[in-house]
C-alpha atoms as a PDB file:
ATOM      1  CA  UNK A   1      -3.718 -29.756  -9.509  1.00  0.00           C
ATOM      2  CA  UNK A   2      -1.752 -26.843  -8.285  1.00  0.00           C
ATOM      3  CA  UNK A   3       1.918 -27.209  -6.274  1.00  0.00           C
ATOM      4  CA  UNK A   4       1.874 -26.437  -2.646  1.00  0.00           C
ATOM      5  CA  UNK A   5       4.717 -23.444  -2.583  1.00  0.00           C
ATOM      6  CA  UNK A   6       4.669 -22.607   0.929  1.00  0.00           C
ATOM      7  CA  UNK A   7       3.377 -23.649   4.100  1.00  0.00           C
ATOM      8  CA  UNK A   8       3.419 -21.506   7.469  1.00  0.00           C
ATOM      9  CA  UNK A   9       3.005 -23.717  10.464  1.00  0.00           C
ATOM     10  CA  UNK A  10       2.315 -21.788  14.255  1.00  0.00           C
ATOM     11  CA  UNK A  11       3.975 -19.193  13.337  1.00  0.00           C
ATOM     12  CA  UNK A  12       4.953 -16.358  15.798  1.00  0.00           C
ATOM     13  CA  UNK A  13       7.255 -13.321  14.414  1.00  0.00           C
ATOM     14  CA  UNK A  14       7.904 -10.010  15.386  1.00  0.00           C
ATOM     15  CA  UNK A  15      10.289  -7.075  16.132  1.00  0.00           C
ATOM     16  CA  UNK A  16      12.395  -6.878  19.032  1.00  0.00           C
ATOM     17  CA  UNK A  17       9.987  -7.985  22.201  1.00  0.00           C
ATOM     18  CA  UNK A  18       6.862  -7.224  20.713  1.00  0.00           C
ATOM     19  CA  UNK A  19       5.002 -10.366  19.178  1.00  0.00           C
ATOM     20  CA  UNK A  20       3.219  -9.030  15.773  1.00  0.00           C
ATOM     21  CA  UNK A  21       1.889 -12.369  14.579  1.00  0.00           C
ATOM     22  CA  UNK A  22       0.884 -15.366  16.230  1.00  0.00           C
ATOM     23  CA  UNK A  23       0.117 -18.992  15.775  1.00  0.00           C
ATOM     24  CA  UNK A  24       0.166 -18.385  11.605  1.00  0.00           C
ATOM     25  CA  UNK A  25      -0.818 -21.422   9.182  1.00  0.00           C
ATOM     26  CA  UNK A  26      -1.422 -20.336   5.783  1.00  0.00           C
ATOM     27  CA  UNK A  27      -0.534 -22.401   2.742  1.00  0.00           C
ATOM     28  CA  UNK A  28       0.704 -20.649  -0.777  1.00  0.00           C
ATOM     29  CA  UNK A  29      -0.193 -22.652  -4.078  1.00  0.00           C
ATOM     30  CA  UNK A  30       1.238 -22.046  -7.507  1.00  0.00           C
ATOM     31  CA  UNK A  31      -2.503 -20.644  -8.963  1.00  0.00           C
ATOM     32  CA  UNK A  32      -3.235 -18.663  -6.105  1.00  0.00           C
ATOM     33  CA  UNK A  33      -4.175 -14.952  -5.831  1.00  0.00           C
ATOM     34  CA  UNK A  34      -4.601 -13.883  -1.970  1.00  0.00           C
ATOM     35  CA  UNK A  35      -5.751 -10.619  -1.293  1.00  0.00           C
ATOM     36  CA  UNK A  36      -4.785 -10.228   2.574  1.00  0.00           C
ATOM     37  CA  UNK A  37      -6.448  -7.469   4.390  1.00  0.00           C
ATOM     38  CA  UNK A  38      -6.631  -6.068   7.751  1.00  0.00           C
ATOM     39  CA  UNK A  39      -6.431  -3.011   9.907  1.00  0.00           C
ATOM     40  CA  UNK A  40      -3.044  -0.623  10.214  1.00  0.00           C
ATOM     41  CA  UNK A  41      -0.734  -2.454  13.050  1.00  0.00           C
ATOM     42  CA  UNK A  42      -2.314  -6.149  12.395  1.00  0.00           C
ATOM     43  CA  UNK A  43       0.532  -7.496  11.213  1.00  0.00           C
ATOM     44  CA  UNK A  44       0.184  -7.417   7.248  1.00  0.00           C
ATOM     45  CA  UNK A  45       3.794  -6.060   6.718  1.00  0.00           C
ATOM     46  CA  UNK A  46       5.488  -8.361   9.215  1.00  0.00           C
ATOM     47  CA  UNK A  47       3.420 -11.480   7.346  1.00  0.00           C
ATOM     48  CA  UNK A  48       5.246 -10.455   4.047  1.00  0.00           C
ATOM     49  CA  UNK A  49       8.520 -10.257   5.357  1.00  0.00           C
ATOM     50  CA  UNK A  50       8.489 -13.153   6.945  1.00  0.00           C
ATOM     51  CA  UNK A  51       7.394 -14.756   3.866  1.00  0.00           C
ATOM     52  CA  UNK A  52      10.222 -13.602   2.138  1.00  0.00           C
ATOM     53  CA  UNK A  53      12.515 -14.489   4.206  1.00  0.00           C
ATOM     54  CA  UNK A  54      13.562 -11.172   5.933  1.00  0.00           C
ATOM     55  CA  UNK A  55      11.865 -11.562   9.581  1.00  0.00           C
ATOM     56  CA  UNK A  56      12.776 -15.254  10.846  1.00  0.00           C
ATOM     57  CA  UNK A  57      10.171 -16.920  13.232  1.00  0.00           C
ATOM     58  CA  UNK A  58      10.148 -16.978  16.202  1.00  0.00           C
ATOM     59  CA  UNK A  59       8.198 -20.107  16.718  1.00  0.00           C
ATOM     60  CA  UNK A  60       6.666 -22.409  14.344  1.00  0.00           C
ATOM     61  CA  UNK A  61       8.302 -22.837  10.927  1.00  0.00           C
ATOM     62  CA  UNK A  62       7.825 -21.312   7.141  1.00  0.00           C
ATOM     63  CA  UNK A  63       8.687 -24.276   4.492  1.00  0.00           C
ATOM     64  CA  UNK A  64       9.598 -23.639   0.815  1.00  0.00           C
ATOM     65  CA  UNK A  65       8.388 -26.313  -1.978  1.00  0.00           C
ATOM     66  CA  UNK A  66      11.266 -24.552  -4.047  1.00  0.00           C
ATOM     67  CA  UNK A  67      14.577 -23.510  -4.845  1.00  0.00           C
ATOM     68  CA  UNK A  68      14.512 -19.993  -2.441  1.00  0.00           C
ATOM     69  CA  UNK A  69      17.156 -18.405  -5.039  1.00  0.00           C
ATOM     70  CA  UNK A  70      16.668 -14.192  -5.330  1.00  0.00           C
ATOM     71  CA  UNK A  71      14.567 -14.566  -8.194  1.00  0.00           C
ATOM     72  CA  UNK A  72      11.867 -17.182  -7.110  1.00  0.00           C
ATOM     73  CA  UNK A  73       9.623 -14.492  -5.252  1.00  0.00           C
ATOM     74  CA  UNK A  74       9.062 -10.870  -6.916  1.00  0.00           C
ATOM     75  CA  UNK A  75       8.179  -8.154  -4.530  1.00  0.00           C
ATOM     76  CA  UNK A  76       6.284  -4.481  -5.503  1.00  0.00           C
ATOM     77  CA  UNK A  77       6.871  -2.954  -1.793  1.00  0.00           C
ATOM     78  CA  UNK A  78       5.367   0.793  -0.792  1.00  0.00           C
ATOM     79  CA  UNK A  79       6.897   2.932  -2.864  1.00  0.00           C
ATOM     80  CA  UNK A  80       7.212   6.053   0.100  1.00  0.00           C
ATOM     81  CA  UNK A  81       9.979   3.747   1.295  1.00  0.00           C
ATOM     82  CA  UNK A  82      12.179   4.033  -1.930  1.00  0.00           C
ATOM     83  CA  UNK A  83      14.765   7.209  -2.305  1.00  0.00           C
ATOM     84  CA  UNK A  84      13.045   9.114  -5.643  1.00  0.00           C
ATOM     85  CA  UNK A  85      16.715  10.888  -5.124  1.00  0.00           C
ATOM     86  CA  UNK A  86      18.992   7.499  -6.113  1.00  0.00           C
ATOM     87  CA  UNK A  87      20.790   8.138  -9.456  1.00  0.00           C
ATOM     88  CA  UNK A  88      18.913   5.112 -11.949  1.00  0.00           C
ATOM     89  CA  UNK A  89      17.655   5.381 -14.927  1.00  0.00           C
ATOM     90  CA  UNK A  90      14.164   3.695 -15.436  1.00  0.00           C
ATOM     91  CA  UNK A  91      15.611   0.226 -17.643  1.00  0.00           C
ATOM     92  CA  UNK A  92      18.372  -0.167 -15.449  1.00  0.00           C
ATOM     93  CA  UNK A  93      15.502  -0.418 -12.036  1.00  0.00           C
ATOM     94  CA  UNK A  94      13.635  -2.484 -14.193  1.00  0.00           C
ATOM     95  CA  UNK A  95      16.744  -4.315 -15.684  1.00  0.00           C
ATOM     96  CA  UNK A  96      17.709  -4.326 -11.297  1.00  0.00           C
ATOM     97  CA  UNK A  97      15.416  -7.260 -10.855  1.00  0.00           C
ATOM     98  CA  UNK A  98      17.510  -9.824 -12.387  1.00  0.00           C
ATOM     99  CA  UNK A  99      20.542  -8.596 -10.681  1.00  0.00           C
ATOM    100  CA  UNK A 100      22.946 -11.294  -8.978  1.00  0.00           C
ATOM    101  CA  UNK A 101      25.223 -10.758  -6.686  1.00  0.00           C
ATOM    102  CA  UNK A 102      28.254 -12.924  -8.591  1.00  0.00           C
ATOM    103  CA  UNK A 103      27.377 -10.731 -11.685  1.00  0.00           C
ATOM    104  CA  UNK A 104      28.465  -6.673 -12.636  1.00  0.00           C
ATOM    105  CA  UNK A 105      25.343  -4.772 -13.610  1.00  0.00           C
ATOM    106  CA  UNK A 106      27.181  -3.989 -16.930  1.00  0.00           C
ATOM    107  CA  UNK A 107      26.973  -7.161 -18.286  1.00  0.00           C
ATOM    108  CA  UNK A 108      22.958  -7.956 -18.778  1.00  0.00           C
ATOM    109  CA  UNK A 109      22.317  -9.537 -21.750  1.00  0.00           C
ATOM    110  CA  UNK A 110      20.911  -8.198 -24.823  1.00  0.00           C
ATOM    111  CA  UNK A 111      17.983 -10.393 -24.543  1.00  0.00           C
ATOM    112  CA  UNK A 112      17.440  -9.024 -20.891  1.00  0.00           C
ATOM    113  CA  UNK A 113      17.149  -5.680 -22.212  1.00  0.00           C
ATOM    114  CA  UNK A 114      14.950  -6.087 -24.872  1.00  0.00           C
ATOM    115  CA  UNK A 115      12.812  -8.063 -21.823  1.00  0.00           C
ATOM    116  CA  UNK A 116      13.256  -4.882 -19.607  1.00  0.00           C
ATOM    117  CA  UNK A 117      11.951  -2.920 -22.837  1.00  0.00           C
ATOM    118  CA  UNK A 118       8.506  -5.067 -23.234  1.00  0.00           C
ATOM    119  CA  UNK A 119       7.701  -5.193 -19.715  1.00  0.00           C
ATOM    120  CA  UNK A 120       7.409  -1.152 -20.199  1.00  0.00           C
ATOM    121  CA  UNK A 121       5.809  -1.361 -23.407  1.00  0.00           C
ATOM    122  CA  UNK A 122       3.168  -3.210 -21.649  1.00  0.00           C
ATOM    123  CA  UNK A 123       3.002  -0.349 -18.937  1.00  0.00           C
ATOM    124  CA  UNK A 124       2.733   1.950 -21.745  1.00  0.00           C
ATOM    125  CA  UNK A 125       5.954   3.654 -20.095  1.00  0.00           C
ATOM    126  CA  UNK A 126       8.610   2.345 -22.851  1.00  0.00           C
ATOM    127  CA  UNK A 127       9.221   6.451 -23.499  1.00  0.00           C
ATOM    128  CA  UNK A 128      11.000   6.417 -20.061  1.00  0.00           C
ATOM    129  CA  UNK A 129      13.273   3.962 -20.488  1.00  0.00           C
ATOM    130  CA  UNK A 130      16.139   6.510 -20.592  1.00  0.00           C
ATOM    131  CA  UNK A 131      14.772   8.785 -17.677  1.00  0.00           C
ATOM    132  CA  UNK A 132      15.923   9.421 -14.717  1.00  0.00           C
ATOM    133  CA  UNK A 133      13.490   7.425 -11.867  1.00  0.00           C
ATOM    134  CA  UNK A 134      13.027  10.421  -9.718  1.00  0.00           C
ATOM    135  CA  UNK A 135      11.462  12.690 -11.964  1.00  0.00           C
ATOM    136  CA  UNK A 136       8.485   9.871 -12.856  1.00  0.00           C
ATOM    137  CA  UNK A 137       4.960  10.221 -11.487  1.00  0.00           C
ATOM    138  CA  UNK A 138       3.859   8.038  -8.378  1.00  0.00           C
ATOM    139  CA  UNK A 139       2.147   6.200 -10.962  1.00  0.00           C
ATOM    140  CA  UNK A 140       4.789   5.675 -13.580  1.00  0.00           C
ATOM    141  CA  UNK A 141       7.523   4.408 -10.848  1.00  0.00           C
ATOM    142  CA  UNK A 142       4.891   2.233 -10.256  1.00  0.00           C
ATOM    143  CA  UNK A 143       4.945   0.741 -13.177  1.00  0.00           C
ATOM    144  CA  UNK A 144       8.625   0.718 -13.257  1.00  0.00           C
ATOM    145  CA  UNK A 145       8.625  -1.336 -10.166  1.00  0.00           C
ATOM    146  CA  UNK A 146       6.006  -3.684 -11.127  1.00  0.00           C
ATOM    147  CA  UNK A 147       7.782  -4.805 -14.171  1.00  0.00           C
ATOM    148  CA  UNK A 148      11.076  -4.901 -11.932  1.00  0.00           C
ATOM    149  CA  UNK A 149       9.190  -7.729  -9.845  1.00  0.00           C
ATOM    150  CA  UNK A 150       8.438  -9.628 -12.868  1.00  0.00           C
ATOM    151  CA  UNK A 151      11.115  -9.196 -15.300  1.00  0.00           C
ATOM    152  CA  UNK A 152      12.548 -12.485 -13.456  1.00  0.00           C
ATOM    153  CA  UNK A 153       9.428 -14.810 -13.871  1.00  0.00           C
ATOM    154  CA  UNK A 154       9.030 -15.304 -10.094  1.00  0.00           C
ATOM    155  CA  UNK A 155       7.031 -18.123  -8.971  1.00  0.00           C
ATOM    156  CA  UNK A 156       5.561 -15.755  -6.334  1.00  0.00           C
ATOM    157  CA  UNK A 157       4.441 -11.981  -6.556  1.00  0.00           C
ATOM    158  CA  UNK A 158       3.965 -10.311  -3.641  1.00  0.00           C
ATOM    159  CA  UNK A 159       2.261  -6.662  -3.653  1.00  0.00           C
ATOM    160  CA  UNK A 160       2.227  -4.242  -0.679  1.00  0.00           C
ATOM    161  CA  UNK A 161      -0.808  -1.431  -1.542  1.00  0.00           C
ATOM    162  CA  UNK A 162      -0.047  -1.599  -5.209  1.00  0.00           C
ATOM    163  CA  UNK A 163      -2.478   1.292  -5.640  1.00  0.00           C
ATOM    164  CA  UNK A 164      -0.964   4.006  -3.510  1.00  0.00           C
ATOM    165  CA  UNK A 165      -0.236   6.198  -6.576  1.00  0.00           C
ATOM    166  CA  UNK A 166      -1.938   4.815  -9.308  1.00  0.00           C
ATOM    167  CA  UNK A 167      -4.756   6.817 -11.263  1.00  0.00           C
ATOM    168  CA  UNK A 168      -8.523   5.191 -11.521  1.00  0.00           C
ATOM    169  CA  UNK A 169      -7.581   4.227 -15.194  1.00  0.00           C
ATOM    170  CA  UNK A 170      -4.060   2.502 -14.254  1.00  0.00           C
ATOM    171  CA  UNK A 171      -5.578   0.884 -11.287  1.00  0.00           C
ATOM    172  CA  UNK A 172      -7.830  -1.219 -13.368  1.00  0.00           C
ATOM    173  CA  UNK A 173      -5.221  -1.730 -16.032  1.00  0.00           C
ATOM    174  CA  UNK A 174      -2.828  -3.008 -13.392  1.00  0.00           C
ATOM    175  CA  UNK A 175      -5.429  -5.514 -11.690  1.00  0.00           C
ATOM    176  CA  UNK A 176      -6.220  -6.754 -15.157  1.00  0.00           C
ATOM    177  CA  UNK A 177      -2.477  -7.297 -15.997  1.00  0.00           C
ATOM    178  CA  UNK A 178      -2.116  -9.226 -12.520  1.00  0.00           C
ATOM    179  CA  UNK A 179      -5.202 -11.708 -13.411  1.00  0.00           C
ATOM    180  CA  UNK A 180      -3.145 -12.614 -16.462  1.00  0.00           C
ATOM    181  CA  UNK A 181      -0.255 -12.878 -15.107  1.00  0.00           C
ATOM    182  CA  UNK A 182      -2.181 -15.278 -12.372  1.00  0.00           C
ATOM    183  CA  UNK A 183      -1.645 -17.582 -15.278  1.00  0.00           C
ATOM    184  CA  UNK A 184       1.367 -18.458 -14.606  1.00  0.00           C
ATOM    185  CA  UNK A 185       2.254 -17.293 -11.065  1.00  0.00           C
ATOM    186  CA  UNK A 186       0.985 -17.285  -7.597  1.00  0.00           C
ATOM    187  CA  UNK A 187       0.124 -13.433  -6.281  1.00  0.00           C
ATOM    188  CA  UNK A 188       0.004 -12.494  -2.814  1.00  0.00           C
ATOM    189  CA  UNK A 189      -2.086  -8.731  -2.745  1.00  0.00           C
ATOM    190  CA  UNK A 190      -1.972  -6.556   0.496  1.00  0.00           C
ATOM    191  CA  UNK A 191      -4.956  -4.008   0.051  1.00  0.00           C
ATOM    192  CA  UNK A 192      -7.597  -1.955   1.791  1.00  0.00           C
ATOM    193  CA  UNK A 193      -9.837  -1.607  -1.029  1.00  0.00           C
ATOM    194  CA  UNK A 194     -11.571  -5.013  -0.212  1.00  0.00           C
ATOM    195  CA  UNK A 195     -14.422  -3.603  -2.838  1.00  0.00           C
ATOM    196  CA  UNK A 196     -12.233  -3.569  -5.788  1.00  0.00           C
ATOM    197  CA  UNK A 197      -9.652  -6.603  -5.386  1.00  0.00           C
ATOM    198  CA  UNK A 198     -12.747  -8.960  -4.717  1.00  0.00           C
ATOM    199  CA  UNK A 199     -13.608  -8.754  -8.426  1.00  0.00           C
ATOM    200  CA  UNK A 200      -9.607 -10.138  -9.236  1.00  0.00           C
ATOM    201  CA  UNK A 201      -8.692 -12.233  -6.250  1.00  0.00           C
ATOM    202  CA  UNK A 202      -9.564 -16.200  -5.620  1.00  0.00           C
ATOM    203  CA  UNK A 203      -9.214 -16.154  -1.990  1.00  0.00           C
ATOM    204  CA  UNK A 204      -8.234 -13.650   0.981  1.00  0.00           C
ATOM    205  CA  UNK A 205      -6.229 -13.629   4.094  1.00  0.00           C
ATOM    206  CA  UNK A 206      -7.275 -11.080   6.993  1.00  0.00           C
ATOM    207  CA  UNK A 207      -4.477 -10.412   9.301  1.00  0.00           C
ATOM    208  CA  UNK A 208      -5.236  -8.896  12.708  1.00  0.00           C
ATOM    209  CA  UNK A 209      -2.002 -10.255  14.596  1.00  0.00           C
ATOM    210  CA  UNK A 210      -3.462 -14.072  13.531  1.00  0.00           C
ATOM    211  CA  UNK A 211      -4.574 -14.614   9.940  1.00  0.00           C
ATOM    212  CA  UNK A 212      -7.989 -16.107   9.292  1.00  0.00           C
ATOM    213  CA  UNK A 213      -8.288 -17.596   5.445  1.00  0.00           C
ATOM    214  CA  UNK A 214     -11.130 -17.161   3.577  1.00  0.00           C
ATOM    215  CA  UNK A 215     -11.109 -19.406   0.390  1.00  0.00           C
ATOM    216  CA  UNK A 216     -13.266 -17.138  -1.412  1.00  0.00           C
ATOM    217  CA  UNK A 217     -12.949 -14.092  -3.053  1.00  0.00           C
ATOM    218  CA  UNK A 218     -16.252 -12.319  -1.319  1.00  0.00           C
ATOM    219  CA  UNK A 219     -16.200 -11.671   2.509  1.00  0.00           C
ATOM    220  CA  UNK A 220     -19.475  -9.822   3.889  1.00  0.00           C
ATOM    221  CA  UNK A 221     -18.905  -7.310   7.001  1.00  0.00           C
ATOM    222  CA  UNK A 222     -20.592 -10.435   9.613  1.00  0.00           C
ATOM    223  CA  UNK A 223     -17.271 -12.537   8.611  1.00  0.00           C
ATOM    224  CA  UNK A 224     -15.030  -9.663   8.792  1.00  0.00           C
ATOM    225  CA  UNK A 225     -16.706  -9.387  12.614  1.00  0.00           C
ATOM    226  CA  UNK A 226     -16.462 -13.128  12.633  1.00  0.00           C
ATOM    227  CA  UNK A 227     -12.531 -12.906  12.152  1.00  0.00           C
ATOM    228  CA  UNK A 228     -11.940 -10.121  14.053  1.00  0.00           C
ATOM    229  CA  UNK A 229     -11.052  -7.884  11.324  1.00  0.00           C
ATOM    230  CA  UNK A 230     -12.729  -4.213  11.788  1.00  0.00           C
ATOM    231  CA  UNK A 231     -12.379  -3.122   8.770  1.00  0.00           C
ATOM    232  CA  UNK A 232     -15.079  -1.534   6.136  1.00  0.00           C
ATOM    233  CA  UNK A 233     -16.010  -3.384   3.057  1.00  0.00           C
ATOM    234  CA  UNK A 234     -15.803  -0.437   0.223  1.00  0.00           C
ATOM    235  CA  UNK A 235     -18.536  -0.935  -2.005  1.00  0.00           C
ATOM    236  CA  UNK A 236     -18.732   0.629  -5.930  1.00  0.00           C
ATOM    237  CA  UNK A 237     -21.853   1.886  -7.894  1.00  0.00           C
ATOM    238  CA  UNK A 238     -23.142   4.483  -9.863  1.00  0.00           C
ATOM    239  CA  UNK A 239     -22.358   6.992  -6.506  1.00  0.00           C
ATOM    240  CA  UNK A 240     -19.276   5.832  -4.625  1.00  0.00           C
ATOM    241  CA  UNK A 241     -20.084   5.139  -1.484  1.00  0.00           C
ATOM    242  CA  UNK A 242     -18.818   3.122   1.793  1.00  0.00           C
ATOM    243  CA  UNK A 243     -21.042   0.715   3.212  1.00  0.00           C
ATOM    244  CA  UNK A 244     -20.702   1.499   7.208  1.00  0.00           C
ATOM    245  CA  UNK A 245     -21.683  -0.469  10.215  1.00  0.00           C
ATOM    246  CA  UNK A 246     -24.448   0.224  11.886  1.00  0.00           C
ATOM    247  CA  UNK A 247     -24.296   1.954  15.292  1.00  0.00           C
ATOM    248  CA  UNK A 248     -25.685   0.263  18.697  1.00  0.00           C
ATOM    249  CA  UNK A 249     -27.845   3.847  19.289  1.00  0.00           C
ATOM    250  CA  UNK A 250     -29.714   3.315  16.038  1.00  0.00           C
ATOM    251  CA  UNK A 251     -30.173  -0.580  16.089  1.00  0.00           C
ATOM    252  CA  UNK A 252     -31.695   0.821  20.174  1.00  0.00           C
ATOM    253  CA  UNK A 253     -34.536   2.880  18.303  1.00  0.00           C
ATOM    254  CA  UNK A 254     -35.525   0.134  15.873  1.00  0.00           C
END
């Protein structure tokens, strides 16, 4: 039976006077992949950083079934918020994630390196070890930050729009690598493309200022409706194609 890591209990949270989320419960278990979902402005953001720690309620409580040290939760944010600019080589951002405070960069471990160097192996990126992370591709920093948020063994992953810059061919490679690594972890996925995480997820969470779970990894548009989420369910097949809602003028002619 899978561990309870975290439990959310009416929570409210926010930014200055403005109230993002309210009246949260969501649980967190050690084999759980959530996909959460939801329109721009709903809150999806302010749900991770509350989870990890960074936004503290303002009502209601977050509880932690573990040892909250930097290392227990890994964290792939939106890359357009990191500076391509900042003088790192690619093994020492991926080398970054296992960086404590009482400790000197310098003085990683040999067996830490040779870590940092199969994490990008399995990226395929081991070539860039030595290269400077601002002249990488979207989709090779990526990759470099993905194995940064792993190279500790975190208990939880946590994903914001892992797919920003990815290519069609890395996006399936990096879903696949996050099933496996749903082995041994719990993931928590913020996406848009409902159509492709539902093949990969177990369960999803739509945030639109509350969060309605769904313990499944298929939602149809009625339930979206049904939890207030207006989003559109993305749909794949031999044309790509987006699966709209109907308008009231048409359903008036029927």
């Amino acid at each position: 039976m899978a561990d309870k890591l975290i439990e959310m209990r009416s929570v409210y949270a926010g930014y200055g006077n403005a109230v993002i989320l309210r009246d949260v419960d969501l649980d967190i278990y050690s084999d759980d992949f959530i996909g959460v979902i939801g329109p721009n402005g709903g809150g999806k953001t302010t749900l991770i950083k509350t989870i990890l720690g960074l936004i503290k309620p303002r009502k209601g409580k977050v509880s932690y079934m573990f040892d909250r040290d930097r290392h227990a939760i890994g964290y792939l944010p939106q890359l357009h918020k990191f500076d391509p600019r900042f003088p790192i080589k690619v093994c020492e951002v991926v080398l970054s994630g296992l960086y404590d405070n009482r400790l000197r960069p310098s003085i990683y471990r040999r067996k830490d390196r040779m870590k940092a160097m199969e994490l990008l192996e399995s990226m395929n990126i081991q070539d860039l070890a030595k290269m400077p992370i601002g002249e990488l591709s979207g989709g090779q920093m990526q990759r470099t930050f993905l194995c940064r948020a792993i190279i500790s063994d975190p208990i939880l992953l946590i994903l914001d729009e892992p797919n920003t810059y990815v290519d069609n061919k890395f996006e399936h490679d990096l879903y696949d690598r996050l099933k496996d690594l749903n082995k041994r972890m719990a993931i928590l996925l913020v996406s848009h493309d409902i159509g492709t995480i539902s093949y990969y997820i177990k369960s999803i969470a739509c945030v639109n200022h509350k969060v309605h779970y769904h313990g499944s990894g298929k939602i149809t548009q009625d339930q979206l409706a049904a939890y207030d989420c207006p989003i559109q369910i993305i749909t794949h097949g031999a044309v790509p194609h987006t699966v709209l809602k109907t308008h009231q003028d048409e359903l008036d002619t029927e």
